[in-house]
N, C-alpha and C. Protein backbone atom coordinates (compact mmCIF):
# COMPACT_ATOMS: atom_id res chain seq x y z
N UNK A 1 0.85 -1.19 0.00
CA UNK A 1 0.00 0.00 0.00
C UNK A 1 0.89 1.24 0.00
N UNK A 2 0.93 1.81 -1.27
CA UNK A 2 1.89 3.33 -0.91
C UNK A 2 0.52 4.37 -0.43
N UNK A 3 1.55 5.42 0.09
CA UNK A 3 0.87 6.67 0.48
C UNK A 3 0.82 7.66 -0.86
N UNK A 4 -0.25 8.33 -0.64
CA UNK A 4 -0.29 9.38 -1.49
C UNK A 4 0.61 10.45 -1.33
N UNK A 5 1.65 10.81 -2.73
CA UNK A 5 2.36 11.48 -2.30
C UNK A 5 3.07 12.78 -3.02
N UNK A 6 1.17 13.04 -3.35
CA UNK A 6 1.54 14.56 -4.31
C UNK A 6 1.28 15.80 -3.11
N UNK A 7 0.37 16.77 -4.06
CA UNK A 7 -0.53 17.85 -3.17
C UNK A 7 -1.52 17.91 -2.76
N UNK A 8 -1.68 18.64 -1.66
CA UNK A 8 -3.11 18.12 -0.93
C UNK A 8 -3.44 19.62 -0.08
N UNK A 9 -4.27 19.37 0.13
CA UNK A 9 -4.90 21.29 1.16
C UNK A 9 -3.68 21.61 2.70
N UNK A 10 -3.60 22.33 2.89
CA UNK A 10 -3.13 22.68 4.10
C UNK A 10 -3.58 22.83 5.15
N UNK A 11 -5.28 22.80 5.01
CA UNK A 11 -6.12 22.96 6.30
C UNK A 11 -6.49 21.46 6.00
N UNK A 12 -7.99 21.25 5.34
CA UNK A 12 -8.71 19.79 5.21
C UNK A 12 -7.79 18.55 4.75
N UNK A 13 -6.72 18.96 4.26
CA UNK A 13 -5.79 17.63 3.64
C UNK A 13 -6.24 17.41 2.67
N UNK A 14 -7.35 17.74 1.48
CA UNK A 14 -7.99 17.10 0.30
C UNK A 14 -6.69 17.14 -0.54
N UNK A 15 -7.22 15.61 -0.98
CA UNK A 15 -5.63 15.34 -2.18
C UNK A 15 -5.96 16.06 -3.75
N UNK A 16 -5.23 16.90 -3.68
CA UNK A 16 -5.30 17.56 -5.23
C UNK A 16 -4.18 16.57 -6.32
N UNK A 17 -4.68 16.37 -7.56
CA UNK A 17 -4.08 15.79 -8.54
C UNK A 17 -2.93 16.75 -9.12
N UNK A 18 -1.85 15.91 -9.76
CA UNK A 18 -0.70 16.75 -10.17
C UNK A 18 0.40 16.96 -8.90
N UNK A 19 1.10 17.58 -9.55
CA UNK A 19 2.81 18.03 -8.49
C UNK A 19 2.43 19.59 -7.81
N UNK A 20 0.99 20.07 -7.81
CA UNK A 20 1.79 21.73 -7.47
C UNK A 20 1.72 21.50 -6.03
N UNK A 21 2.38 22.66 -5.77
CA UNK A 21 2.62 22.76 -4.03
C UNK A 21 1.43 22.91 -3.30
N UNK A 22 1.26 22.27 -2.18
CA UNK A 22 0.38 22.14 -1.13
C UNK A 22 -0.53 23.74 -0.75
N UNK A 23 -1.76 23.70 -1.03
CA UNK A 23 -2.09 24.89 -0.97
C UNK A 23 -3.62 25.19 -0.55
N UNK A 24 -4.28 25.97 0.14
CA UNK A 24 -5.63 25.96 0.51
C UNK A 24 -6.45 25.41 -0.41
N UNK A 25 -7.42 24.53 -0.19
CA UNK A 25 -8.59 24.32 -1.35
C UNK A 25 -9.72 25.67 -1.14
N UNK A 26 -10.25 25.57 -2.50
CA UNK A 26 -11.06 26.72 -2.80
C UNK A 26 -12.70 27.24 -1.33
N UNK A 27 -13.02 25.40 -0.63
CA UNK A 27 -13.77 25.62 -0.06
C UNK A 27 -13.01 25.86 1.62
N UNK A 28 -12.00 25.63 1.57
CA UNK A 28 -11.12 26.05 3.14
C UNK A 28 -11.31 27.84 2.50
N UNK A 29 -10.50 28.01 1.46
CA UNK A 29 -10.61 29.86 1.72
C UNK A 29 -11.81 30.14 1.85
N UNK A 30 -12.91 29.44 1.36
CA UNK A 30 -13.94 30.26 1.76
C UNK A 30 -14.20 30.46 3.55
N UNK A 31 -14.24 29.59 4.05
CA UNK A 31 -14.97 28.98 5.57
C UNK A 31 -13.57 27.74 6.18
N UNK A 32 -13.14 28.04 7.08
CA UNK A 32 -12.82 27.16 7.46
C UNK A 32 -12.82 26.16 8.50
N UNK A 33 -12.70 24.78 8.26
CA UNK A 33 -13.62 24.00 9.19
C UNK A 33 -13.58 24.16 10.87
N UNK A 34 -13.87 23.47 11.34
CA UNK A 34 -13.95 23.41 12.95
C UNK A 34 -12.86 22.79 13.69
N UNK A 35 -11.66 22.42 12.50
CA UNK A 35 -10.69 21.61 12.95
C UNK A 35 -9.58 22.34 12.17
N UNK A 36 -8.31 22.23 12.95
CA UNK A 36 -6.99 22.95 12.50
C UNK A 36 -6.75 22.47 10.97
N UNK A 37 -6.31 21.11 10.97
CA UNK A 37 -5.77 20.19 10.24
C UNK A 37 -6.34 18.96 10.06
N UNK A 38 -6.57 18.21 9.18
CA UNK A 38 -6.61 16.64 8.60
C UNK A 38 -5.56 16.34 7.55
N UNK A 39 -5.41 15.24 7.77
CA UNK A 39 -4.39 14.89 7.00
C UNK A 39 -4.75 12.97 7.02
N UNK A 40 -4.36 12.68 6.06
CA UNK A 40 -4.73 11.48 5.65
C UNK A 40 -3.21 10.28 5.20
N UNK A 41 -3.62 9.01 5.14
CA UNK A 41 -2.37 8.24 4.69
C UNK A 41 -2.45 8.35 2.96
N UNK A 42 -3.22 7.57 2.65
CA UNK A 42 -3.62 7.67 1.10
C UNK A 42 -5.01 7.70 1.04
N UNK A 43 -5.33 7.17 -0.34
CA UNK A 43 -5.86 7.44 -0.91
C UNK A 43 -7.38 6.17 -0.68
N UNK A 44 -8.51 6.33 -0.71
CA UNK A 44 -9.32 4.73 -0.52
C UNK A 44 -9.61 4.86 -1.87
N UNK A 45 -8.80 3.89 -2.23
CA UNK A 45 -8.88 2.72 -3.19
C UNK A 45 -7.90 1.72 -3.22
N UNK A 46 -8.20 0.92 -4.11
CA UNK A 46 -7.09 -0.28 -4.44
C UNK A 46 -6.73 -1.06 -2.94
N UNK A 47 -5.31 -1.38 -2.34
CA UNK A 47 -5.44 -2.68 -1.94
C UNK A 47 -6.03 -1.87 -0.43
N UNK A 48 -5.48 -0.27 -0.24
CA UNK A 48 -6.21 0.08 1.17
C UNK A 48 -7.18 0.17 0.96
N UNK A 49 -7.87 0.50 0.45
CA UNK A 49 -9.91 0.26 0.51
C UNK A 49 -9.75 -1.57 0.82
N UNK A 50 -9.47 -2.23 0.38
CA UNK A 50 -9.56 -3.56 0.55
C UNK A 50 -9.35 -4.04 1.87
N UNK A 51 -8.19 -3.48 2.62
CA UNK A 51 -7.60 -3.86 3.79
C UNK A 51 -9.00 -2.78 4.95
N UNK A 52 -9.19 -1.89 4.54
CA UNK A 52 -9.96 -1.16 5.73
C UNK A 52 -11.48 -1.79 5.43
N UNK A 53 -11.68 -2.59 4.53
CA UNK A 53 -13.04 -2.89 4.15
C UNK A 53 -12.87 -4.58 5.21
N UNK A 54 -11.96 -4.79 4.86
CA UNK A 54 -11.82 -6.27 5.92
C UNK A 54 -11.31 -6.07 7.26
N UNK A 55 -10.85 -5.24 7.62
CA UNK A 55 -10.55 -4.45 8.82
C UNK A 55 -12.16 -4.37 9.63
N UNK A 56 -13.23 -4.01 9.40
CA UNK A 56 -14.19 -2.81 9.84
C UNK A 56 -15.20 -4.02 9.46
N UNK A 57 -15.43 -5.23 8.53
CA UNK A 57 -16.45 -5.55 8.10
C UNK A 57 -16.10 -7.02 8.61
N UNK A 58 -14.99 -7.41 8.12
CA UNK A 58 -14.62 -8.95 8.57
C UNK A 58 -13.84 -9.31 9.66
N UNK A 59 -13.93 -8.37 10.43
CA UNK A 59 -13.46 -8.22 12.30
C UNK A 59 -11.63 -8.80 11.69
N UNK A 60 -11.21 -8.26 10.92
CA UNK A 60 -9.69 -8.25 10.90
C UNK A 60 -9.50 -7.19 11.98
N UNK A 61 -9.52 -7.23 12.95
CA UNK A 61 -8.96 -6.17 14.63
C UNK A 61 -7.23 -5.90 13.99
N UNK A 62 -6.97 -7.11 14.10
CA UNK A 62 -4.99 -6.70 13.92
C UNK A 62 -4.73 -5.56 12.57
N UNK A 63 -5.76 -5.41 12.23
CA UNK A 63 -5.04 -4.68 10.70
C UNK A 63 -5.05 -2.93 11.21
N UNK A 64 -5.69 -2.92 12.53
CA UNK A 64 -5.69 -1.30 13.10
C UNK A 64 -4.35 -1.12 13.79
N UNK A 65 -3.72 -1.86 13.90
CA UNK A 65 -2.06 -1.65 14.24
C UNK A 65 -1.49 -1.35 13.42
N UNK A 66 -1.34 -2.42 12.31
CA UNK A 66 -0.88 -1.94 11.14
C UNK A 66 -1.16 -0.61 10.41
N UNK A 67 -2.55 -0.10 10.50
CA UNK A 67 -3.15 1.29 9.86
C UNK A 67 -2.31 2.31 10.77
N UNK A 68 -2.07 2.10 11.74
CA UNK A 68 -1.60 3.06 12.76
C UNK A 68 0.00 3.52 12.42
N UNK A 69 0.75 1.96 12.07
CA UNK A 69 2.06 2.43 11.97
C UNK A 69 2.01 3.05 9.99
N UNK A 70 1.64 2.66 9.70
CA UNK A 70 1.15 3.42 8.52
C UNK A 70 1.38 4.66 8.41
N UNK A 71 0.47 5.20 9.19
CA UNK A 71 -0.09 6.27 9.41
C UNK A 71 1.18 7.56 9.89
N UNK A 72 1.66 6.28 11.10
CA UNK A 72 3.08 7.63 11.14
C UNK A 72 4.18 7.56 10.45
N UNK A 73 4.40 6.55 9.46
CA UNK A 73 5.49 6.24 8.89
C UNK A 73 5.49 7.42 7.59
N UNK A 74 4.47 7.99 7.12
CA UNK A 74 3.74 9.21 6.19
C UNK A 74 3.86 10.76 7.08
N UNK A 75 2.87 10.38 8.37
CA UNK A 75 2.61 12.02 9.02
C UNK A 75 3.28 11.78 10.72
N UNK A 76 4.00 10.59 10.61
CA UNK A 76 4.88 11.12 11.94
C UNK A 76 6.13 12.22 12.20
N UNK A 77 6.28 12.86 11.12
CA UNK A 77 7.45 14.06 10.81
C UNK A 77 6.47 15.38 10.85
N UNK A 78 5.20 15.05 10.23
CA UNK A 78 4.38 16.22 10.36
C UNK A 78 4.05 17.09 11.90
N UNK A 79 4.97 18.36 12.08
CA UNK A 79 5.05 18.50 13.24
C UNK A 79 4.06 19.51 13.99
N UNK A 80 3.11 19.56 12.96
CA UNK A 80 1.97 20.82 13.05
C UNK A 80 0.61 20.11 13.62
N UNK A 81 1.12 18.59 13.20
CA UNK A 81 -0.22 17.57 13.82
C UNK A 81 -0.11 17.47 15.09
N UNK A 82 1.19 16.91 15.46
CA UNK A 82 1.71 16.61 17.00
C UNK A 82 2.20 17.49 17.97
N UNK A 83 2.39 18.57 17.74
CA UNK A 83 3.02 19.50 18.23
C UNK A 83 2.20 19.96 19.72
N UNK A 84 2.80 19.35 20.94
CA UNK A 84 1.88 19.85 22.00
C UNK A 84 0.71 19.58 22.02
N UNK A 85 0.03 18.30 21.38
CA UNK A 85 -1.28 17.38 21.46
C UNK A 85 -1.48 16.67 22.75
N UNK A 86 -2.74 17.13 23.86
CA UNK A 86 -2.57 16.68 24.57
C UNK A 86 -3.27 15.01 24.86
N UNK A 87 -4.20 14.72 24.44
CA UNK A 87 -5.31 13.93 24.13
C UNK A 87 -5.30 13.46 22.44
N UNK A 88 -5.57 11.77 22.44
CA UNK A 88 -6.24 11.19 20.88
C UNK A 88 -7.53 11.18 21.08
N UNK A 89 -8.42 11.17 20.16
CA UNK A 89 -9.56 10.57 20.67
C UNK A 89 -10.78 10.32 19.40
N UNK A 90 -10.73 8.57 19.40
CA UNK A 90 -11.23 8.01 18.12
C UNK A 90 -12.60 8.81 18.02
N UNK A 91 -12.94 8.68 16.67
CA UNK A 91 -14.32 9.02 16.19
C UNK A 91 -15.35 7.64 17.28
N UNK A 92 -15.93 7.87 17.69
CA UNK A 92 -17.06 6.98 17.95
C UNK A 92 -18.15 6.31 17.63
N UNK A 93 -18.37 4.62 17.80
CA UNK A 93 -19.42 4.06 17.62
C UNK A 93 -20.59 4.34 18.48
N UNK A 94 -21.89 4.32 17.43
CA UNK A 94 -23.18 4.03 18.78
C UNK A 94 -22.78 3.05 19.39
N UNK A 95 -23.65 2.50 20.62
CA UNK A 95 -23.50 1.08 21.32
C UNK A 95 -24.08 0.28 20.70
N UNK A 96 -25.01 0.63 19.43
CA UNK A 96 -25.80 -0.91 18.91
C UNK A 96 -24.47 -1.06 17.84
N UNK A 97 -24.24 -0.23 17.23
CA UNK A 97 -23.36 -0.54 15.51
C UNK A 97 -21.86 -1.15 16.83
N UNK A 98 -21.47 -0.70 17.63
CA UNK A 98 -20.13 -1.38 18.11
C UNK A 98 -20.85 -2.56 18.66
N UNK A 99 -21.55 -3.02 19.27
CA UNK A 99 -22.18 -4.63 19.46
C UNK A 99 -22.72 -5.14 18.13
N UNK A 100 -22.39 -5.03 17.17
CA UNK A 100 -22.94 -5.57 15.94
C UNK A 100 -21.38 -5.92 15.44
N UNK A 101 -20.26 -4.97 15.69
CA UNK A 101 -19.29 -5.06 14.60
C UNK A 101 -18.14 -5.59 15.86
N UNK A 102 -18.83 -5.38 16.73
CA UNK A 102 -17.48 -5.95 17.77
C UNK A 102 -16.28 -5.26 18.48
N UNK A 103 -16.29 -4.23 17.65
CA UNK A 103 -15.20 -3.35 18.10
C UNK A 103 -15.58 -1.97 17.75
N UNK A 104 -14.63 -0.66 18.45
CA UNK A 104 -14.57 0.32 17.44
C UNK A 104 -13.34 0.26 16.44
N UNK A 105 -13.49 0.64 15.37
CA UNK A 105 -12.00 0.62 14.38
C UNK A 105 -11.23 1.87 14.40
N UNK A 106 -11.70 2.89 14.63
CA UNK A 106 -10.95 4.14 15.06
C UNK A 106 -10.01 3.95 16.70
N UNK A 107 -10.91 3.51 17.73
CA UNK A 107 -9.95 3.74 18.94
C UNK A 107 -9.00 2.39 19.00
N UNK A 108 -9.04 0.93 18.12
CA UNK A 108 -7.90 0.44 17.95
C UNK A 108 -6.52 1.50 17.23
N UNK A 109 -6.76 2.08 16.43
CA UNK A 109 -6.32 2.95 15.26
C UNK A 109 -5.35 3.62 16.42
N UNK A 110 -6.52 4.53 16.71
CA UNK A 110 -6.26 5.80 18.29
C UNK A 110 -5.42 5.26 19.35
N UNK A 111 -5.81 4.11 19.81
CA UNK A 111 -4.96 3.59 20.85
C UNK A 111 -3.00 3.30 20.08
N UNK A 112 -3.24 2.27 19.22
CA UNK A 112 -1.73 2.42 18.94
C UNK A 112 -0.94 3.63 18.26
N UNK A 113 -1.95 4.98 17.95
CA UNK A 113 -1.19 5.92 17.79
C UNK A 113 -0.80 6.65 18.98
N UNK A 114 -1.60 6.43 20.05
CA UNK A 114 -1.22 6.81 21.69
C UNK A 114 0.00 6.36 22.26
N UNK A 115 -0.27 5.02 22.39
CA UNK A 115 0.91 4.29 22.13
C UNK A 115 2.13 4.49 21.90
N UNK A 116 2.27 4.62 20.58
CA UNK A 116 3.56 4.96 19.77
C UNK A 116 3.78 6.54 19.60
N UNK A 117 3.11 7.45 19.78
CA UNK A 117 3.61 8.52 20.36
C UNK A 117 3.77 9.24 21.89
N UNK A 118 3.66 8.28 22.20
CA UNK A 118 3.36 8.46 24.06
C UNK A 118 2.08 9.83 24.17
N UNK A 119 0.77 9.82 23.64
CA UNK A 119 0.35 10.81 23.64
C UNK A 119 -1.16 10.06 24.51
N UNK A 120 -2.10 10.56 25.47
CA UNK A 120 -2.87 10.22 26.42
C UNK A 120 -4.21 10.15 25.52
N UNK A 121 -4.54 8.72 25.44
CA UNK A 121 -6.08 8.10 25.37
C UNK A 121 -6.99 8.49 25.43
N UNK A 122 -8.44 9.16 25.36
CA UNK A 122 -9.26 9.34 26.00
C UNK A 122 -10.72 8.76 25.33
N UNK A 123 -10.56 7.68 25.28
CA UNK A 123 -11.84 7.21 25.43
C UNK A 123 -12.91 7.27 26.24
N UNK A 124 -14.36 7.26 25.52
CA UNK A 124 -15.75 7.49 25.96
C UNK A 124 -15.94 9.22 26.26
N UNK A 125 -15.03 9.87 26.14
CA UNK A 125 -15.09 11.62 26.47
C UNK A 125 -16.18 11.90 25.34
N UNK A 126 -16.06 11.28 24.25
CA UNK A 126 -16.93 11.77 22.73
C UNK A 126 -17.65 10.59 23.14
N UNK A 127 -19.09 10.56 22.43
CA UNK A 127 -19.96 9.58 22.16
C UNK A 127 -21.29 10.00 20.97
N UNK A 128 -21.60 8.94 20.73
CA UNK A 128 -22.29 8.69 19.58
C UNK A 128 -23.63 8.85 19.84
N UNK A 129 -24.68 9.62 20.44
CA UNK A 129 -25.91 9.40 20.67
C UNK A 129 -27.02 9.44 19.73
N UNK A 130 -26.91 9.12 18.63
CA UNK A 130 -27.56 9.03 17.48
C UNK A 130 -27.13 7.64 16.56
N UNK A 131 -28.09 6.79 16.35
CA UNK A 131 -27.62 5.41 15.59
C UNK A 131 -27.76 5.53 13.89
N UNK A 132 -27.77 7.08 13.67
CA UNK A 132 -27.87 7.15 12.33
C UNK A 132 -27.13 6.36 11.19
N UNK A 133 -27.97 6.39 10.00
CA UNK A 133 -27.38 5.31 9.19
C UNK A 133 -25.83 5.34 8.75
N UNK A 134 -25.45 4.48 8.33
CA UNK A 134 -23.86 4.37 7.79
C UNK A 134 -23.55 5.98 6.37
N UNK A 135 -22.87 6.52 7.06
CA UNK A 135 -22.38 7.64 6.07
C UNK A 135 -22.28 6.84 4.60
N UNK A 136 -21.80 5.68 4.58
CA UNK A 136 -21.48 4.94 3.28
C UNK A 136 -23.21 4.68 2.21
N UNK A 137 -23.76 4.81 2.98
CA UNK A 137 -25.18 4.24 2.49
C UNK A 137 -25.84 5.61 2.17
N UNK A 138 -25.05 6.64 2.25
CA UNK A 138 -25.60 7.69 1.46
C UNK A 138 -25.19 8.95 0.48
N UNK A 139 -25.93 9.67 0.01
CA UNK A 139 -25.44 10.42 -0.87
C UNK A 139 -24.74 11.72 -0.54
N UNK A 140 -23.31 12.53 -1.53
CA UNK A 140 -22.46 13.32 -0.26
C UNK A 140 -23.70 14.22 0.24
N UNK A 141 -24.51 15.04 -0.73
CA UNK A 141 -25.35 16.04 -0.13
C UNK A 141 -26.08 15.79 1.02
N UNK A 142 -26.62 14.59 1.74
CA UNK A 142 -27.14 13.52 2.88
C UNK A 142 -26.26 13.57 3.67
N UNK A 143 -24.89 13.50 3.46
CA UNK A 143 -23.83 12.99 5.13
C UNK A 143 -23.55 14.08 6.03
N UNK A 144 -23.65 15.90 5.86
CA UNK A 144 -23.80 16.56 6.62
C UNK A 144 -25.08 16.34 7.46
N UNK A 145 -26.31 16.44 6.96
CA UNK A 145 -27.79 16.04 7.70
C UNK A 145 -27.62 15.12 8.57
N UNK A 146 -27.03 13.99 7.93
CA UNK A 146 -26.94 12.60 8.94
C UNK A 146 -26.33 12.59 10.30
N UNK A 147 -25.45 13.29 9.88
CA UNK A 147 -24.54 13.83 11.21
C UNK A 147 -24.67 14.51 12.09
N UNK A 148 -25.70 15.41 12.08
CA UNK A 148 -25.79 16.63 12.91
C UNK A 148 -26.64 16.08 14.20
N UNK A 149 -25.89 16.89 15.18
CA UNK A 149 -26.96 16.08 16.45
C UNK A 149 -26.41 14.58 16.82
N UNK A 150 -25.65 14.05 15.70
CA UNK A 150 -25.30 12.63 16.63
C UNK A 150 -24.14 12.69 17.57
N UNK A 151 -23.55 13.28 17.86
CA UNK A 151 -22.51 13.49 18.88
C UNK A 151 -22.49 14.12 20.22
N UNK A 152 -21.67 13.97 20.78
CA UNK A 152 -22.10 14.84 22.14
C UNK A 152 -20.96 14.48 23.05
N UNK A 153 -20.16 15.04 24.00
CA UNK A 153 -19.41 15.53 24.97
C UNK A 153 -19.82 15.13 25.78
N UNK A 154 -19.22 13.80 26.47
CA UNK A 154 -19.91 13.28 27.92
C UNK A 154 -18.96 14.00 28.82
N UNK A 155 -18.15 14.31 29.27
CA UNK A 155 -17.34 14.84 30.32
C UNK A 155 -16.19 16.16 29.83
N UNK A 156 -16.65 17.24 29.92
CA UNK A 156 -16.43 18.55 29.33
C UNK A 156 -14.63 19.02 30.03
N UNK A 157 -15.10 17.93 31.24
CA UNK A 157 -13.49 18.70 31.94
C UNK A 157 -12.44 17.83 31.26
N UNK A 158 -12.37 16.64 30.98
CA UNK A 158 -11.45 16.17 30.21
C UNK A 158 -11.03 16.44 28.66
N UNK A 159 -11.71 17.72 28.26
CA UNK A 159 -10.72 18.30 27.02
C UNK A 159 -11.34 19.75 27.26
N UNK A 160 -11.18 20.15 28.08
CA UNK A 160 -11.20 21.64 28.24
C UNK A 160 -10.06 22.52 28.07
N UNK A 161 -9.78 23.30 27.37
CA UNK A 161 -8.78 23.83 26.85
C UNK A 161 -7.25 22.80 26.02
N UNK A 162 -7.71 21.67 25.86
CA UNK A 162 -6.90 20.80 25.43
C UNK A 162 -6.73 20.84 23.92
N UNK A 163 -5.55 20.52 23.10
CA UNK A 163 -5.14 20.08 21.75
C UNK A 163 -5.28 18.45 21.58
N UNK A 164 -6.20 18.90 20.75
CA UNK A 164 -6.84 17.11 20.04
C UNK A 164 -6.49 16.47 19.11
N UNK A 165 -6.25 15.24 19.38
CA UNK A 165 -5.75 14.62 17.79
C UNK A 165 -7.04 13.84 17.76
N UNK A 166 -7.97 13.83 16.55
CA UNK A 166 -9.37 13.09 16.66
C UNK A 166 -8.76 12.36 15.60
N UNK A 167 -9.31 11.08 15.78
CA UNK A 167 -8.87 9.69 14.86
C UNK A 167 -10.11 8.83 14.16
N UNK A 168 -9.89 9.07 12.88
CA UNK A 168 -10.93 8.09 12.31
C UNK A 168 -10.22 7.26 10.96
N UNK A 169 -11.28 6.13 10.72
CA UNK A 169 -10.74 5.31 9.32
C UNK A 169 -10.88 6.03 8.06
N UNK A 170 -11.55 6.40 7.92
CA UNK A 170 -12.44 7.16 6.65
C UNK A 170 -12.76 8.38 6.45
N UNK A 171 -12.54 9.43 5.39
CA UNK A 171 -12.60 10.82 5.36
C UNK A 171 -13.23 10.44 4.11
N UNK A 172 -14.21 11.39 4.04
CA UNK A 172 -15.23 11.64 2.37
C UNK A 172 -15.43 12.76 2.29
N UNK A 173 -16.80 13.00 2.79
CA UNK A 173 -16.94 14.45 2.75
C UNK A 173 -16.41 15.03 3.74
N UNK A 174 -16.01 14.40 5.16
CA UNK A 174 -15.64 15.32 6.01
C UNK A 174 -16.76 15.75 6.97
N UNK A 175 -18.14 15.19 6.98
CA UNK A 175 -19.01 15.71 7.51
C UNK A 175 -18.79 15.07 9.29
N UNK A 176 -18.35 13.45 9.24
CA UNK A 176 -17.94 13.72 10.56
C UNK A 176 -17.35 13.72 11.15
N UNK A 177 -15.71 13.54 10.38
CA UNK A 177 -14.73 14.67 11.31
C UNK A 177 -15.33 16.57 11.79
N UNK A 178 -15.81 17.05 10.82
CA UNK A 178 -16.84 18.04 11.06
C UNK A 178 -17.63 18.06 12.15
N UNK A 179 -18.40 17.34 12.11
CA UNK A 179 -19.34 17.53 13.32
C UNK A 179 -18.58 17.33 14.61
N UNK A 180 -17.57 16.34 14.67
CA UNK A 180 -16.99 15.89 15.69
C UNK A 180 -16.17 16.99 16.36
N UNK A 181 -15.76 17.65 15.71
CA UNK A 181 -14.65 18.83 16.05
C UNK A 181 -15.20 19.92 16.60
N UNK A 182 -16.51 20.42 15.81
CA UNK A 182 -17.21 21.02 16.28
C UNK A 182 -17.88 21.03 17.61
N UNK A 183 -18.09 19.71 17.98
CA UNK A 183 -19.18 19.70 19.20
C UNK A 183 -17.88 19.74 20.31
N UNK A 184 -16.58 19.13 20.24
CA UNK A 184 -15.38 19.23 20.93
C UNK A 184 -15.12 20.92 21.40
N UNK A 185 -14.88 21.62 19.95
CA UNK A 185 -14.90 22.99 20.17
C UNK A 185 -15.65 23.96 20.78
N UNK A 186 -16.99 23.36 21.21
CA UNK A 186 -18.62 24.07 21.76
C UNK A 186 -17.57 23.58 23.37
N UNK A 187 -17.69 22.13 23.27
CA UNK A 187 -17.52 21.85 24.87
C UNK A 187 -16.09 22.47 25.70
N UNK A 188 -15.54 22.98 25.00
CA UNK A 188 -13.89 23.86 25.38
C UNK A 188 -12.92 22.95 24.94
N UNK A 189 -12.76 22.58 24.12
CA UNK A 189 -11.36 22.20 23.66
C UNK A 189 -11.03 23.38 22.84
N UNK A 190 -9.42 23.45 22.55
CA UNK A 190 -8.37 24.29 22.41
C UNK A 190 -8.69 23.89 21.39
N UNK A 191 -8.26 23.31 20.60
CA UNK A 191 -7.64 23.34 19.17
C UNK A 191 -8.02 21.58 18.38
N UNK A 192 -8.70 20.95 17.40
CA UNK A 192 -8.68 20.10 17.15
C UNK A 192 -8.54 19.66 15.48
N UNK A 193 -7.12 18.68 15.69
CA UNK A 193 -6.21 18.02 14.25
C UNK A 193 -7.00 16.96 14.64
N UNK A 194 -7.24 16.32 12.95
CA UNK A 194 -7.69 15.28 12.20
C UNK A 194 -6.78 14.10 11.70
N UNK A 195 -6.92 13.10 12.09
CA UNK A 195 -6.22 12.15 11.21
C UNK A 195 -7.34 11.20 10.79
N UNK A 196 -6.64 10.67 9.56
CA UNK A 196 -7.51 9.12 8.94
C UNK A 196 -6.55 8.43 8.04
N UNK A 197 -6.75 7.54 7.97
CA UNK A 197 -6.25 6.10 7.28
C UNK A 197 -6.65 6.31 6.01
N UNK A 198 -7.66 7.02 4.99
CA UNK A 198 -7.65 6.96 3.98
C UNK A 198 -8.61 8.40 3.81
N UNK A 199 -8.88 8.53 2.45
CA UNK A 199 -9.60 9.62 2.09
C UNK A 199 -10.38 9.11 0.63
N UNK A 200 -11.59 9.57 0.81
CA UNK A 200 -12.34 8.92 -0.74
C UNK A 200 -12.54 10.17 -1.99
C-alpha cells in the first residue's frame, strides 16, 4: 500500500491531482472547518480500501495496528499535527453498531497511535448518541444532515482547553470529522487536528 504522495490542502488535507505545491482548497478559503488540520495516509482505493473494508467488516482487529504504523510512517514528521497534542480521541461508535461489529476501528487505530507517540487516550469523552445510518449508504449532499446532532461531549473537563488529535478510518466528505470537532470545540477544547487512514 503506498501513500499518497503529491498535493493536498493545508487545512482539510484534500488530495489535489498533479505536483503543485500544497495549498488551501477553494472551499477552506472560503470557511474554514472546525478543525486545524486533517491529513490522511492515502488514498481509498485499491489494496487500502480492501484492507480497511476487511478491517471494519470482517473483524480483521490486527489490521488497526498496522493502519496506525502506517499512518506515522507518512505524518509522523508532520510537526503541526503533534506538536503539543494533549489527548487522541477516536471518532465513535453508537452502542448498537459497536455490538454488531465488535469493536470500534478508530480507537484500535487511536490507541496504537497513543501508544507509539506516548500521547494520552481518551476514550468514551466523545460519544455517539444518534444510531444514524452508515455515512457509506448515502449520498455526499445527505452525510452533513446525517450527522448533525449525533454526537455529544460526555465529560467537558477532560478536554477543556486541550489540543486534540481526533482519529478516524475514513474521510469523504468530512461531515464527521466536522461535526466531531465542532461539538469538541462548543464543549472547550483548544484546538482540534484530524487524522484518517484513507480519504475517498
Amino acid at each position: 500500500m503506498i501513500p499518497y504522495s503529491l498535493s493536498y490542502c493545508l487545512c482539510c488535507g484534500h488530495f489535489f491531482e498533479g505536483s503543485v505545491e500544497p495549498h488551501l482548497c477553494q472551499e477552506c478559503t472560503a470557511a474554514r472547518p472546525p478543525f486545524t488540520y486533517h491529513r490522511s495516509y492515502g488514498r481509498y482505493r485499491g489494496k487500502l480500501k480492501d484492507a480497511i473494508l476487511l478491517y471494519k467488516y470482517r473483524c480483521f482487529q490486527v489490521l488497526g495496528g498496522n493502519f496506525a504504523h502506517l499512518i506515522l510512517r507518512t505524518l509522523g514528521k508532520e510537526e503541526n499535527i503533534w506538536w503539543e497534542a494533549d489527548v487522541i480521541i477516536p471518532v465513535p461508535l453508537h452502542p448498537k453498531r459497536k455490538k454488531m461489529r465488535g469493536f470500534n476501528q478508530a480507537k484500535v487505530i487511536a490507541g496504537e497511535l497513543a501508544r507509539l507517540r506516548g500521547i494520552k487516550l481518551e476514550e468514551g469523552v466523545l460519544a455517539k448518541v444518534k444510531n444514524v445510518p452508515p455515512q457509506t449508504l448515502l449520498e455526499m449532499d445527505e452525510r452533513e444532515e446525517n450527522v448533525s446532532g449525533a454526537f455529544r461531549v460526555v465529560d467537558e473537563d477532560r478536554i477543556r482547553g486541550k489540543t486534540i488529535i481526533l482519529v478516524d478510518d475514513v474521510y469523504t466528505t468530512g461531515s464527521t470529522v466536522k461535526e466531531c470537532s465542532s461539538v469538541l470545540r462548543k464543549a472547550g477544547a483548544k484546538e482540534i487536528r484530524a487524522i484518517t487512514v484513507a480519504q475517498a
